[in-house]
N, C-alpha and C. Protein backbone atom coordinates (compact mmCIF):
# COMPACT_ATOMS: atom_id res chain seq x y z
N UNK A 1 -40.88 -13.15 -37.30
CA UNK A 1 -41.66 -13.06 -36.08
C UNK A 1 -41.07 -13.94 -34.99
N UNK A 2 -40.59 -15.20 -35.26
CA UNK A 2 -39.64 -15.88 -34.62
C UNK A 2 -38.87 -15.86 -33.92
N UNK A 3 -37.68 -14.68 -34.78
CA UNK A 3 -36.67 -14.22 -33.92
C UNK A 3 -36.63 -12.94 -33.34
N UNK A 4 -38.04 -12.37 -33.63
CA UNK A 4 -38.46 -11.18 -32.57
C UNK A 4 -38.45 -12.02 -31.62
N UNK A 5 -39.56 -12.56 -31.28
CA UNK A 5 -40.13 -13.38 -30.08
C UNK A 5 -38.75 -13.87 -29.09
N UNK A 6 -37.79 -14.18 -30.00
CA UNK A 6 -36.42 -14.64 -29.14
C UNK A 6 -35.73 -13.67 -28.54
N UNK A 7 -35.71 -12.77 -29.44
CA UNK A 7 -34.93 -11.74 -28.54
C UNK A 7 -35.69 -10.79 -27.60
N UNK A 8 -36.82 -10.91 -27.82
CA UNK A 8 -37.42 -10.11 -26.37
C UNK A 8 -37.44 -11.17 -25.26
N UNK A 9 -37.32 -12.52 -25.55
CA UNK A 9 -37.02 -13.48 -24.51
C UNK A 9 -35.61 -13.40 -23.78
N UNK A 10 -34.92 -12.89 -24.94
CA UNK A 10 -32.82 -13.00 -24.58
C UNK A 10 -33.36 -12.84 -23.17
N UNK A 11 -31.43 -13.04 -22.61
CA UNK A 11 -31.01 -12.67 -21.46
C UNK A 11 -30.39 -11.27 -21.79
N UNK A 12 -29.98 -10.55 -20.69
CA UNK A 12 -29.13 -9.38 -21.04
C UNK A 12 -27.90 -9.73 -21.44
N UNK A 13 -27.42 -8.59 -22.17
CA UNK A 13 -26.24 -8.54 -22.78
C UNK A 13 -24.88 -9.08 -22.10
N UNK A 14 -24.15 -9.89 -21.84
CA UNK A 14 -22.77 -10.47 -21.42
C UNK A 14 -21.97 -9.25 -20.76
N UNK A 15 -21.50 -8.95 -19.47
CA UNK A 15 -20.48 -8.19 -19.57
C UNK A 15 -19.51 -8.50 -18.95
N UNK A 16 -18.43 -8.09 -19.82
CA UNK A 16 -16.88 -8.36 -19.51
C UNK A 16 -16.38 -7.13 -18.70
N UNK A 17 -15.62 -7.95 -18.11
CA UNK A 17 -15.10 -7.16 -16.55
C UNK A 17 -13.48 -7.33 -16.78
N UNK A 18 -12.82 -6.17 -16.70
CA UNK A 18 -11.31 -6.29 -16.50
C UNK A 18 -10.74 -6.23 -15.25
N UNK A 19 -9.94 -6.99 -14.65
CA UNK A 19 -10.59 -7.07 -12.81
C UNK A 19 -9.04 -5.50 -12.41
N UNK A 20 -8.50 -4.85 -13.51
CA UNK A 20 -7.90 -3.22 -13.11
C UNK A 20 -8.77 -2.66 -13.29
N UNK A 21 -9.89 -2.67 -13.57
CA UNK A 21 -10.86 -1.64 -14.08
C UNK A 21 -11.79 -1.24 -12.58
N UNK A 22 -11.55 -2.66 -11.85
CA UNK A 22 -12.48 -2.38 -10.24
C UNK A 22 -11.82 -3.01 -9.27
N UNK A 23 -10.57 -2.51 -9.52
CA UNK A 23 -9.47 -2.56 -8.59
C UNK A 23 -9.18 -1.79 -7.10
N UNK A 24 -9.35 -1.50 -6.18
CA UNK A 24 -9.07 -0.85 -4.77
C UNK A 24 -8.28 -1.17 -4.03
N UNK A 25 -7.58 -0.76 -3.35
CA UNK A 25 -6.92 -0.59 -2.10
C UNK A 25 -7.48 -0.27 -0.82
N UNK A 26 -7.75 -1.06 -0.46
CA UNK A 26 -8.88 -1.09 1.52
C UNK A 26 -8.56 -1.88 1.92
N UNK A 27 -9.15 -1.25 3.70
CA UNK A 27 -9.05 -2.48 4.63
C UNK A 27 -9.87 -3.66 3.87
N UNK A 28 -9.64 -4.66 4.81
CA UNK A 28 -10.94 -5.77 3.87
C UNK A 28 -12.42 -5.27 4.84
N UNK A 29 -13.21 -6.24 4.75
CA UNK A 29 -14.17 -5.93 5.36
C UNK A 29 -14.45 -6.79 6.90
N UNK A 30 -15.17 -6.04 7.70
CA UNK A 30 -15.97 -6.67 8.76
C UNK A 30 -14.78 -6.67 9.52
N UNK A 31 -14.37 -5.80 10.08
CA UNK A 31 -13.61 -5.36 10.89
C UNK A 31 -12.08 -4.69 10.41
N UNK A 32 -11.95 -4.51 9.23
CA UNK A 32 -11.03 -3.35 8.78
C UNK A 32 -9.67 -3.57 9.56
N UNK A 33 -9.13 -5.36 9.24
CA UNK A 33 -7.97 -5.71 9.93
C UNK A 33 -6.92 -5.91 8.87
N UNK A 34 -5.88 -4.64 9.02
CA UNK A 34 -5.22 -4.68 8.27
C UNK A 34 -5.47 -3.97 6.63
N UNK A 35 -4.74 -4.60 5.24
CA UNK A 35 -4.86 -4.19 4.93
C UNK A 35 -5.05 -5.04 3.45
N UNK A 36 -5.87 -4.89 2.25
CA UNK A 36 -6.28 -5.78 0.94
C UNK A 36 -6.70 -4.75 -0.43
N UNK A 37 -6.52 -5.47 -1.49
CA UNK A 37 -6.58 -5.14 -2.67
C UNK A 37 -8.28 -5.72 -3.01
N UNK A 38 -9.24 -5.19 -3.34
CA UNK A 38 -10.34 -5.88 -3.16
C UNK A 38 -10.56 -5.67 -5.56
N UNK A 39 -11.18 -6.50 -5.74
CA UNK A 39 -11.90 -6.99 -6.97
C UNK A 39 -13.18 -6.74 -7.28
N UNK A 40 -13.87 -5.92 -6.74
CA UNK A 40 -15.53 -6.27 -6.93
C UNK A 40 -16.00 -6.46 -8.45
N UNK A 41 -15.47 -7.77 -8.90
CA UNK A 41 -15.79 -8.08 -10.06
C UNK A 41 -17.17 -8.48 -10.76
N UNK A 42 -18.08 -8.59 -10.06
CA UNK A 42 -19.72 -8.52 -10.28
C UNK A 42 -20.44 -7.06 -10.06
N UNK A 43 -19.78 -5.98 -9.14
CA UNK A 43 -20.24 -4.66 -9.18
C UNK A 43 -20.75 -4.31 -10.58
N UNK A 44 -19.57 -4.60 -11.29
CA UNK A 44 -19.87 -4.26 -13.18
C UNK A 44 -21.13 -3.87 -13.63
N UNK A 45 -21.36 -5.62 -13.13
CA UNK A 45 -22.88 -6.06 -14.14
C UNK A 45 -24.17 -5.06 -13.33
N UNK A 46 -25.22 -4.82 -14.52
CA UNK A 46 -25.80 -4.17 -13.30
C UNK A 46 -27.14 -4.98 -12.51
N UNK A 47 -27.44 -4.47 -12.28
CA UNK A 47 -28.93 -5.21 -11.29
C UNK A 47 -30.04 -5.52 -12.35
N UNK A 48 -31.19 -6.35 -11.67
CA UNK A 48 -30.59 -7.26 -10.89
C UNK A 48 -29.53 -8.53 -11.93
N UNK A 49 -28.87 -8.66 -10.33
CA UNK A 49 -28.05 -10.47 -10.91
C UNK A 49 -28.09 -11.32 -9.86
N UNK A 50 -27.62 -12.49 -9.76
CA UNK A 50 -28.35 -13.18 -9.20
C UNK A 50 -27.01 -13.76 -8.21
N UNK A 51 -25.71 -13.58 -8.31
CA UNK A 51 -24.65 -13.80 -7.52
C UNK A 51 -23.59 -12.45 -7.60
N UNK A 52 -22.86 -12.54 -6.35
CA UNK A 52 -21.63 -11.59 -6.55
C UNK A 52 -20.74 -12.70 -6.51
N UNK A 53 -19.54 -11.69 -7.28
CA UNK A 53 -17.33 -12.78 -7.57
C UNK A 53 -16.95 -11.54 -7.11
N UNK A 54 -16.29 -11.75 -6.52
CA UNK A 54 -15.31 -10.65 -5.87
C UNK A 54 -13.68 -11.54 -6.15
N UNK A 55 -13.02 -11.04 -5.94
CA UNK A 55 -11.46 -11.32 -5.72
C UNK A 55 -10.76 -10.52 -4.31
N UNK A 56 -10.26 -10.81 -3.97
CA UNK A 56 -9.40 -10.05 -2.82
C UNK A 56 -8.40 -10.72 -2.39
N UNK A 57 -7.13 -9.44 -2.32
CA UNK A 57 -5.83 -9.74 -1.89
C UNK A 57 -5.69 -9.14 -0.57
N UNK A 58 -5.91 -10.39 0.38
CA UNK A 58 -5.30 -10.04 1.76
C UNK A 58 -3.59 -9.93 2.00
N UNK A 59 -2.94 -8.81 2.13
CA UNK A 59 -2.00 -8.08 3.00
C UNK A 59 -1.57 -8.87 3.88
N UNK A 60 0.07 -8.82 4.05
CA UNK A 60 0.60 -9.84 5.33
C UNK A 60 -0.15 -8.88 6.50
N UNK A 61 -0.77 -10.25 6.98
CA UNK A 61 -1.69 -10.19 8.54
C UNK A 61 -3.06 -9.64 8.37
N UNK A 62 -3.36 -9.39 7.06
CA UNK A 62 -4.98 -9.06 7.22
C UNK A 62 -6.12 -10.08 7.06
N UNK A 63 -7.18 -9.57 7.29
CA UNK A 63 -8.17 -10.78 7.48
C UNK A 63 -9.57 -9.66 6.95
N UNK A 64 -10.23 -11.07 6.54
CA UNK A 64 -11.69 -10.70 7.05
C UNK A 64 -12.39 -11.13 8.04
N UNK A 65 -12.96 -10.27 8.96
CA UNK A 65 -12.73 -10.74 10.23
C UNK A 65 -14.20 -11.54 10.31
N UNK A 66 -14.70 -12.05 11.22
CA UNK A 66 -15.57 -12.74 11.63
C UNK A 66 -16.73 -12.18 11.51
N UNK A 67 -18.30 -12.77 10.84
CA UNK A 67 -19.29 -11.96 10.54
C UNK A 67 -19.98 -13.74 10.12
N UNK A 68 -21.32 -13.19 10.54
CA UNK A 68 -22.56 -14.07 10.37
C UNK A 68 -22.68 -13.97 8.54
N UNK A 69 -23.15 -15.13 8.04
CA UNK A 69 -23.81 -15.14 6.60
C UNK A 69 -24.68 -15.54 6.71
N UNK A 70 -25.68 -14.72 5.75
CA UNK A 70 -27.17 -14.77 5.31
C UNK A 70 -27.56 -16.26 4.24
N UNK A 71 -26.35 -16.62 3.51
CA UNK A 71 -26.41 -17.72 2.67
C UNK A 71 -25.57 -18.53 2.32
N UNK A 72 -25.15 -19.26 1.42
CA UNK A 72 -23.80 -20.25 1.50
C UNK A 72 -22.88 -19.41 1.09
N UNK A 73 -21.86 -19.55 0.96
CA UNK A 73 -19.95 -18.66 0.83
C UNK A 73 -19.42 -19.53 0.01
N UNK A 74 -18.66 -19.19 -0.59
CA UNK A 74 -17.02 -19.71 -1.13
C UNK A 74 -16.49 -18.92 -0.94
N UNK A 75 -15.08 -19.75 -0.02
CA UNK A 75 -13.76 -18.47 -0.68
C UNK A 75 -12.58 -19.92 -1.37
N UNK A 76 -12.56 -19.46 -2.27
CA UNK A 76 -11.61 -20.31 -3.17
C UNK A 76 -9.89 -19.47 -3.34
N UNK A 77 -9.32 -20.63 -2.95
CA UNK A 77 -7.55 -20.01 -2.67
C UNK A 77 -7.16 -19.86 -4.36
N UNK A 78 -6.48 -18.93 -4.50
CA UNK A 78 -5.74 -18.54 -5.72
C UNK A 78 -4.34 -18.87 -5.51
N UNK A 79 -3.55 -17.86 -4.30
CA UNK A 79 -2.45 -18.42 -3.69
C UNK A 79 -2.21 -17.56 -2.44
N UNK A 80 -0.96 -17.86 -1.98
CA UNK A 80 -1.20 -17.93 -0.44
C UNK A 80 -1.50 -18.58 0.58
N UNK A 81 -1.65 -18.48 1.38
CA UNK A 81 -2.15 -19.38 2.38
C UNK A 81 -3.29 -18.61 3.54
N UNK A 82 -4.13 -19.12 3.97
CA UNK A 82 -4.78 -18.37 4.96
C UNK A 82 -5.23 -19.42 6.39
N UNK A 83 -6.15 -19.11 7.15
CA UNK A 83 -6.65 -19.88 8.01
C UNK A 83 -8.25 -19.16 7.98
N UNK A 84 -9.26 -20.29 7.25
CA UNK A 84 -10.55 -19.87 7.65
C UNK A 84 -10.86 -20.51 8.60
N UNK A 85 -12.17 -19.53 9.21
CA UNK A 85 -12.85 -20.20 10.40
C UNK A 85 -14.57 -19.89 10.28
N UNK A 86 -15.26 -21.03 10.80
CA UNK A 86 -16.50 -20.92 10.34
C UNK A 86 -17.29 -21.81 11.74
N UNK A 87 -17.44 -20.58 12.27
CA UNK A 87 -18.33 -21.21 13.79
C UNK A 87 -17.48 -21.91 14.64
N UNK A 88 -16.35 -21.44 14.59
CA UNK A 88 -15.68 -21.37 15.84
C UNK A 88 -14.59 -22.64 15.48
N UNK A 89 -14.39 -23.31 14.51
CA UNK A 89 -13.34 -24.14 13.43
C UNK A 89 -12.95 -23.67 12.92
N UNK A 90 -10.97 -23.58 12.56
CA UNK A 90 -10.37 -23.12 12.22
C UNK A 90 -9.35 -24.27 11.39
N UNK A 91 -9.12 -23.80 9.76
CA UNK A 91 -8.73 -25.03 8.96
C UNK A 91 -7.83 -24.09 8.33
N UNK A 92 -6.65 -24.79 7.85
CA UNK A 92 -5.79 -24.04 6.96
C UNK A 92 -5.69 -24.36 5.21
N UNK A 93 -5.75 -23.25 4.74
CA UNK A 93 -6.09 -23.59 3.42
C UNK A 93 -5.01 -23.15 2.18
N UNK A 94 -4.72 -23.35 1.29
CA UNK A 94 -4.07 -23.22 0.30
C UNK A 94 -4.40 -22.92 -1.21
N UNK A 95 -3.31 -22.75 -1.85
CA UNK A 95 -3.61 -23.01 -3.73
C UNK A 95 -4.74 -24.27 -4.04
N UNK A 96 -5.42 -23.86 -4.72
CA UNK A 96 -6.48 -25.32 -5.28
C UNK A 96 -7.83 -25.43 -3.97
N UNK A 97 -7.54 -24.80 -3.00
CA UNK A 97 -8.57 -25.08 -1.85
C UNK A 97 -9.81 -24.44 -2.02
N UNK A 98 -10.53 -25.25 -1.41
CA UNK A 98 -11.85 -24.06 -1.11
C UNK A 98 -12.59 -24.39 -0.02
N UNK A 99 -12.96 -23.20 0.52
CA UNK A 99 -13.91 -23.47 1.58
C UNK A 99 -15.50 -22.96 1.25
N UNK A 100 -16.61 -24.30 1.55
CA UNK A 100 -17.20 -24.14 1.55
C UNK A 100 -18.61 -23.60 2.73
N UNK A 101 -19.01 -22.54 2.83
CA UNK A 101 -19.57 -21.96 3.91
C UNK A 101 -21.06 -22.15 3.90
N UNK A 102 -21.73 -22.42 4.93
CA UNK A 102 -22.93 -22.42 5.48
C UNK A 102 -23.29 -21.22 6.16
N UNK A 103 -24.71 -21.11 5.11
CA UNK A 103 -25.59 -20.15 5.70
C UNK A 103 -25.92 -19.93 7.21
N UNK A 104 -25.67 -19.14 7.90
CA UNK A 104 -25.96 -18.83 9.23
C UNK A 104 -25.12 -19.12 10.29
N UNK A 105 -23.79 -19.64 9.48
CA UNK A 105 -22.21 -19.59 10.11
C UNK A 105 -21.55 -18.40 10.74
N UNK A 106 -21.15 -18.16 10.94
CA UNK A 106 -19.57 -17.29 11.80
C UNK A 106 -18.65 -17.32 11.23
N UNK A 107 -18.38 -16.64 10.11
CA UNK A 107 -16.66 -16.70 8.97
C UNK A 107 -16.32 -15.87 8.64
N UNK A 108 -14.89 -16.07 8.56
CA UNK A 108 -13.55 -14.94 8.38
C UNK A 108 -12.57 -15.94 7.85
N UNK A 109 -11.49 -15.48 7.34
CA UNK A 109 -10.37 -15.44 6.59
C UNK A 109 -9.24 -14.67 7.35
N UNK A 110 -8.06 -15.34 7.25
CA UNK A 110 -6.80 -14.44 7.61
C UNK A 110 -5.80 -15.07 6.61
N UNK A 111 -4.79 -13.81 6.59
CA UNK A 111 -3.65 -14.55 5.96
C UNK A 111 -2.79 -14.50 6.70
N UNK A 112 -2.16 -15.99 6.63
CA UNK A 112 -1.03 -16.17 6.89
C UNK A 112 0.35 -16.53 6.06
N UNK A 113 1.48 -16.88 6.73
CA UNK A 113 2.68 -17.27 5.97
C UNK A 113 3.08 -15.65 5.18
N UNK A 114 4.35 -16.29 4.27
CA UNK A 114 5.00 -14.98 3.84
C UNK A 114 4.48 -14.40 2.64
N UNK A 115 3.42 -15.38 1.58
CA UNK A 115 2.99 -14.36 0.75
C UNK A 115 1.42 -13.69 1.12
N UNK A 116 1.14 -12.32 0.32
CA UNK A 116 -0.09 -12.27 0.37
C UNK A 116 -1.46 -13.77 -0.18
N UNK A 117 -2.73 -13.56 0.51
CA UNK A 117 -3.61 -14.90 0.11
C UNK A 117 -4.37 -13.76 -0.91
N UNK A 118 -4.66 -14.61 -1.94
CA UNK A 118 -5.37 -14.36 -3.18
C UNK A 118 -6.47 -15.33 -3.13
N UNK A 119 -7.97 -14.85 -3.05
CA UNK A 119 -8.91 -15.52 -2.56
C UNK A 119 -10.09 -15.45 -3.65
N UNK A 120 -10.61 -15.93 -4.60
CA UNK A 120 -12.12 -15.41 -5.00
C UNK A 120 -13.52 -15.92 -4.08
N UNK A 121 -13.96 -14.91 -3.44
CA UNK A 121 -15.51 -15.23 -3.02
C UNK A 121 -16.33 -14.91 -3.53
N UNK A 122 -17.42 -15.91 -3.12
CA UNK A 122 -18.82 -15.87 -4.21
C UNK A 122 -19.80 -16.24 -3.56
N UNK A 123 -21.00 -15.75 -3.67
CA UNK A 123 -22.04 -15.84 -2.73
C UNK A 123 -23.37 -15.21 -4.04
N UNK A 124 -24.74 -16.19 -3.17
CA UNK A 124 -25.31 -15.38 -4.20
C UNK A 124 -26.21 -14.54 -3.91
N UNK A 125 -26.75 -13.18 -4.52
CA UNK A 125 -26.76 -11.68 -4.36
C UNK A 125 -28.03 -11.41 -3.73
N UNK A 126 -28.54 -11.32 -2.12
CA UNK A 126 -29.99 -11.47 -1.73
C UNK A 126 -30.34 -10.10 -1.70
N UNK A 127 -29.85 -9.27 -2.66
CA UNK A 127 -30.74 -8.10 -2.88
C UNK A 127 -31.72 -8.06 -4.25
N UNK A 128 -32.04 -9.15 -4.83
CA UNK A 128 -32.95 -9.27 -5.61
C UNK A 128 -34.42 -9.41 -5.41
């Protein structure tokens, strides 16, 4: 009776995501500058959840362009280099970096330099 009681308590089942499995080729978003490999690596799981991980490979010269957030951001550098900006500040970022974003900011991403920027963002999911 015990371990009934537990498992109608569980959480849902774990799911593993292979990030070729939700792999694309698009502009990025919020103004469709240029051109990125996007990850929607939380699409997977299904509803509700309580954050999205995305991955995205910005393209020499693409960006995500400038757009208001509803809640806090990360974009965490993988590699590459980019320049975020968040309400009108503009910082350059790298491997190991992260930027941390405030709700009700102004932010975008670009890449710069010669390789593509490899970015994971994460935010958490206000369609619950």
């Amino acid at each position: 009776m015990i371990a009934a009681l537990f498992l109608a308590m569980a959480a849902p089942a774990m799911v593993i995501v292979h990030e070729e499995d939700v792999k694309q080729e698009e502009p990025p978003p919020h103004g469709a500058i240029g051109m990125s490999t996007a990850y929607r690596i939380s699409d997977a799981a299904p509803m509700p959840r309580a954050m999205e991980f995305r991955k995205r490979v910005l393209h020499k010269g693409a960006a995500i362009g400038l757009h208001p957030i509803r809640h806090d951001e990360v974009y965490y550098v993988l590699s590459g280099e980019g320049d975020v900006t968040s309400d009108g500040t503009t910082r350059r970022i790298g491997p190991g970096m992260a930027a941390y974003l405030y709700k009700d900011a102004v932010v975008g991403i670009r890449q710069v330099g010669r390789k593509p920027l490899t970015i994971i963002i994460s935010y958490p999911n206000n369609q619950e």
